[in-house]
N, C-alpha and C. Protein backbone atom coordinates (compact mmCIF):
# COMPACT_ATOMS: atom_id res chain seq x y z
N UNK A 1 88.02 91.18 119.29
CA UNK A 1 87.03 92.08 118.73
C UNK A 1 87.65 93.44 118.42
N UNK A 2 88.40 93.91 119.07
CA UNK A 2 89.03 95.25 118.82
C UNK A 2 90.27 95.30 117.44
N UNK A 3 90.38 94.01 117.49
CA UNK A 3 91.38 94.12 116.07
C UNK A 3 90.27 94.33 115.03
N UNK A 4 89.25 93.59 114.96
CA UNK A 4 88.49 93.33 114.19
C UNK A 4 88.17 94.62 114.15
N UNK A 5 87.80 95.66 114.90
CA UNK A 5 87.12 96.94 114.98
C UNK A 5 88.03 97.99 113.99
N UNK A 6 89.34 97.89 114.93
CA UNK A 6 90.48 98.53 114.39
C UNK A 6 90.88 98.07 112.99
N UNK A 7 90.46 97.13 112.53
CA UNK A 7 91.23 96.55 110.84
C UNK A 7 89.97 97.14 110.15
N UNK A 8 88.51 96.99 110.35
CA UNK A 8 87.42 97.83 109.69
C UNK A 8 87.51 99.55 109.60
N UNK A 9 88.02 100.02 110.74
CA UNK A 9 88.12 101.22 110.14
C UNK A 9 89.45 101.78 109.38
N UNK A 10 90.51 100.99 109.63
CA UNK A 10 91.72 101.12 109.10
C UNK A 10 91.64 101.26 107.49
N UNK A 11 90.72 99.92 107.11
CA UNK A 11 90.51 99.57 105.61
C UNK A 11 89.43 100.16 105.15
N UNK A 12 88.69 100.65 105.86
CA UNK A 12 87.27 101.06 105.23
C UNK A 12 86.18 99.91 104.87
N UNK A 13 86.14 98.59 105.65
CA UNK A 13 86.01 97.53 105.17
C UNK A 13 84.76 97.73 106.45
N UNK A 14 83.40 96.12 106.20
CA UNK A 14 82.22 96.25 107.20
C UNK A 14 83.73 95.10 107.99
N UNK A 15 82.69 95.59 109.16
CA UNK A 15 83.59 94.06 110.47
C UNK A 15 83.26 92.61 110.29
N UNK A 16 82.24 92.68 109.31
CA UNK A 16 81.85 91.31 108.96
C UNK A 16 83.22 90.90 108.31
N UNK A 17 83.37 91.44 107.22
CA UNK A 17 84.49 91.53 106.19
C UNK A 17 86.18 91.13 107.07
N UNK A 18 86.18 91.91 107.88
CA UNK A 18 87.49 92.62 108.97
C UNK A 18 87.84 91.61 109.82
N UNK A 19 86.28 90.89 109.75
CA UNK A 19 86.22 89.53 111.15
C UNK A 19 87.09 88.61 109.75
N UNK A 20 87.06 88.28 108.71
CA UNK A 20 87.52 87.21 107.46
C UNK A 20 88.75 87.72 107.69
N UNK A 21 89.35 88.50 107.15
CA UNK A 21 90.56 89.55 107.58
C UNK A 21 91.49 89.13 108.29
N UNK A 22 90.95 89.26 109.50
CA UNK A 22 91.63 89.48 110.67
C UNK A 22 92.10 87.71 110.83
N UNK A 23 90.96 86.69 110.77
CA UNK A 23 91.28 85.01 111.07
C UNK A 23 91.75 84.70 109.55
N UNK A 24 91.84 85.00 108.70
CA UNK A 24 93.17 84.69 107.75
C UNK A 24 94.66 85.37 108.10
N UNK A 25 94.73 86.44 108.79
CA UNK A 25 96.08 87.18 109.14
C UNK A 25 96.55 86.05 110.34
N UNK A 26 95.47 85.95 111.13
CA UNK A 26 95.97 84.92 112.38
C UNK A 26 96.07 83.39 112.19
N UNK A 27 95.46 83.00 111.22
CA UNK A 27 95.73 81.61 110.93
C UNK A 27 95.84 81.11 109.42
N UNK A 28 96.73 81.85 108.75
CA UNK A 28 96.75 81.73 107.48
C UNK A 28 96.71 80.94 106.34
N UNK A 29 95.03 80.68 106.41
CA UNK A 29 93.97 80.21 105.21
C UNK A 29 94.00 81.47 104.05
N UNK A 30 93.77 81.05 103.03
CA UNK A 30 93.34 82.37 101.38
C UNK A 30 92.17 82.37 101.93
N UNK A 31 91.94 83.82 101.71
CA UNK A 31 90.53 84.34 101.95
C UNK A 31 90.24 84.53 100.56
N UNK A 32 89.17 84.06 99.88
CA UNK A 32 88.11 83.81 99.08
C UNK A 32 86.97 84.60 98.76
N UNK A 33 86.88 85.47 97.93
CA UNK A 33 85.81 86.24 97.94
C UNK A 33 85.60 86.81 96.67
N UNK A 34 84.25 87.19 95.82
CA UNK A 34 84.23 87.54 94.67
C UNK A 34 84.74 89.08 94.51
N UNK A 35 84.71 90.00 95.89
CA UNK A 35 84.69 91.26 96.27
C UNK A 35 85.92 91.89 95.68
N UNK A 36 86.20 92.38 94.30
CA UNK A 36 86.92 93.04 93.86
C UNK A 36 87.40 94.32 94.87
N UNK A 37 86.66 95.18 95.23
CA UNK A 37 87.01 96.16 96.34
C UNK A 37 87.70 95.85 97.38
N UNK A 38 87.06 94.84 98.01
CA UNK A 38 88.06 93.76 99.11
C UNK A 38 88.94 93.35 99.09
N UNK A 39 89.75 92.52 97.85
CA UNK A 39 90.72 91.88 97.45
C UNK A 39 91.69 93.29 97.07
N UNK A 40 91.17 94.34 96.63
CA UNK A 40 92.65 95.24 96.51
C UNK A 40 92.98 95.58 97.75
N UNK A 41 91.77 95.86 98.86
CA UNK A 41 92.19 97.07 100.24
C UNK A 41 92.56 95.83 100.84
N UNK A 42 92.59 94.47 101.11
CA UNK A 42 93.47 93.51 101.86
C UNK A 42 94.89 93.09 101.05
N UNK A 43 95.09 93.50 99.80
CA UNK A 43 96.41 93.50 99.14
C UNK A 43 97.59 93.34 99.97
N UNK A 44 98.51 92.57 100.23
CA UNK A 44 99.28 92.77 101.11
C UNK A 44 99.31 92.28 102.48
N UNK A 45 97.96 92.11 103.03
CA UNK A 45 98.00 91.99 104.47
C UNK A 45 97.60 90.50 104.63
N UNK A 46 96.66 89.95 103.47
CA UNK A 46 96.58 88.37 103.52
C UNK A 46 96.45 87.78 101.96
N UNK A 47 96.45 86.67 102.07
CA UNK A 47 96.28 85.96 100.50
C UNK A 47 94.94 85.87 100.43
N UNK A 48 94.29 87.07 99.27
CA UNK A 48 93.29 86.81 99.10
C UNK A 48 92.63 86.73 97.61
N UNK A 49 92.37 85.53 96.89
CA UNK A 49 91.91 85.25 95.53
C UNK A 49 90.27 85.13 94.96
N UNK A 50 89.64 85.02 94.19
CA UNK A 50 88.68 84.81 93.54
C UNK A 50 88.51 83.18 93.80
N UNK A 51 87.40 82.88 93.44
CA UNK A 51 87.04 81.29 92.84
C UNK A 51 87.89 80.71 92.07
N UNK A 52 87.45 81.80 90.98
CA UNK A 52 87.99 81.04 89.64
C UNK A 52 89.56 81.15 89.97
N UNK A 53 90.54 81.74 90.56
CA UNK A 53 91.64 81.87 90.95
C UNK A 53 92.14 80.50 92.09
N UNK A 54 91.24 79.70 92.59
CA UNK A 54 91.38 78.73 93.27
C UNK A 54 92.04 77.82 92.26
N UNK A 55 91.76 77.42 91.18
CA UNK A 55 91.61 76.33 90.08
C UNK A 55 90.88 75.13 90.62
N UNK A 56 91.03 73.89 89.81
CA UNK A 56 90.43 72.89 90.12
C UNK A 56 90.30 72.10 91.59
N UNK A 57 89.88 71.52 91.84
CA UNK A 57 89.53 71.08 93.48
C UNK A 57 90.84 69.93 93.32
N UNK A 58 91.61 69.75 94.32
CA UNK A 58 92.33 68.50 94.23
C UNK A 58 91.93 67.35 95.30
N UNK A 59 92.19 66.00 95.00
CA UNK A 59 91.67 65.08 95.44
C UNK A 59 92.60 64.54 96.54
């Protein structure tokens, strides 16, 4: 919880956000989100793309 605390105010980000954040930095899944604002201030710290940046679903 305190990373989570500490990465929200670091980024200016809610902890909802910080909690996504933080379990993509620790177990590194792409974090997914339409949040243009989000995707620049996590720049760097995890892989994070759009939808449409996913491409097609593979089987």
């Amino acid at each position: 919880m305190e990373e989570i605390l500490r990465t929200a105010v670091r980024l200016g980000i809610t902890t909802c956000d910080s909690s996504y954040v933080v379990l993509a930095r620790r177990c590194g899944p792409t974090l997914v989100t339409e949040d243009i604002e989000l995707r620049a201030k996590v720049r760097g710290l995890v892989r994070c793309v759009s939808v449409d940046e996913l491409g097609p679903p593979t089987a």
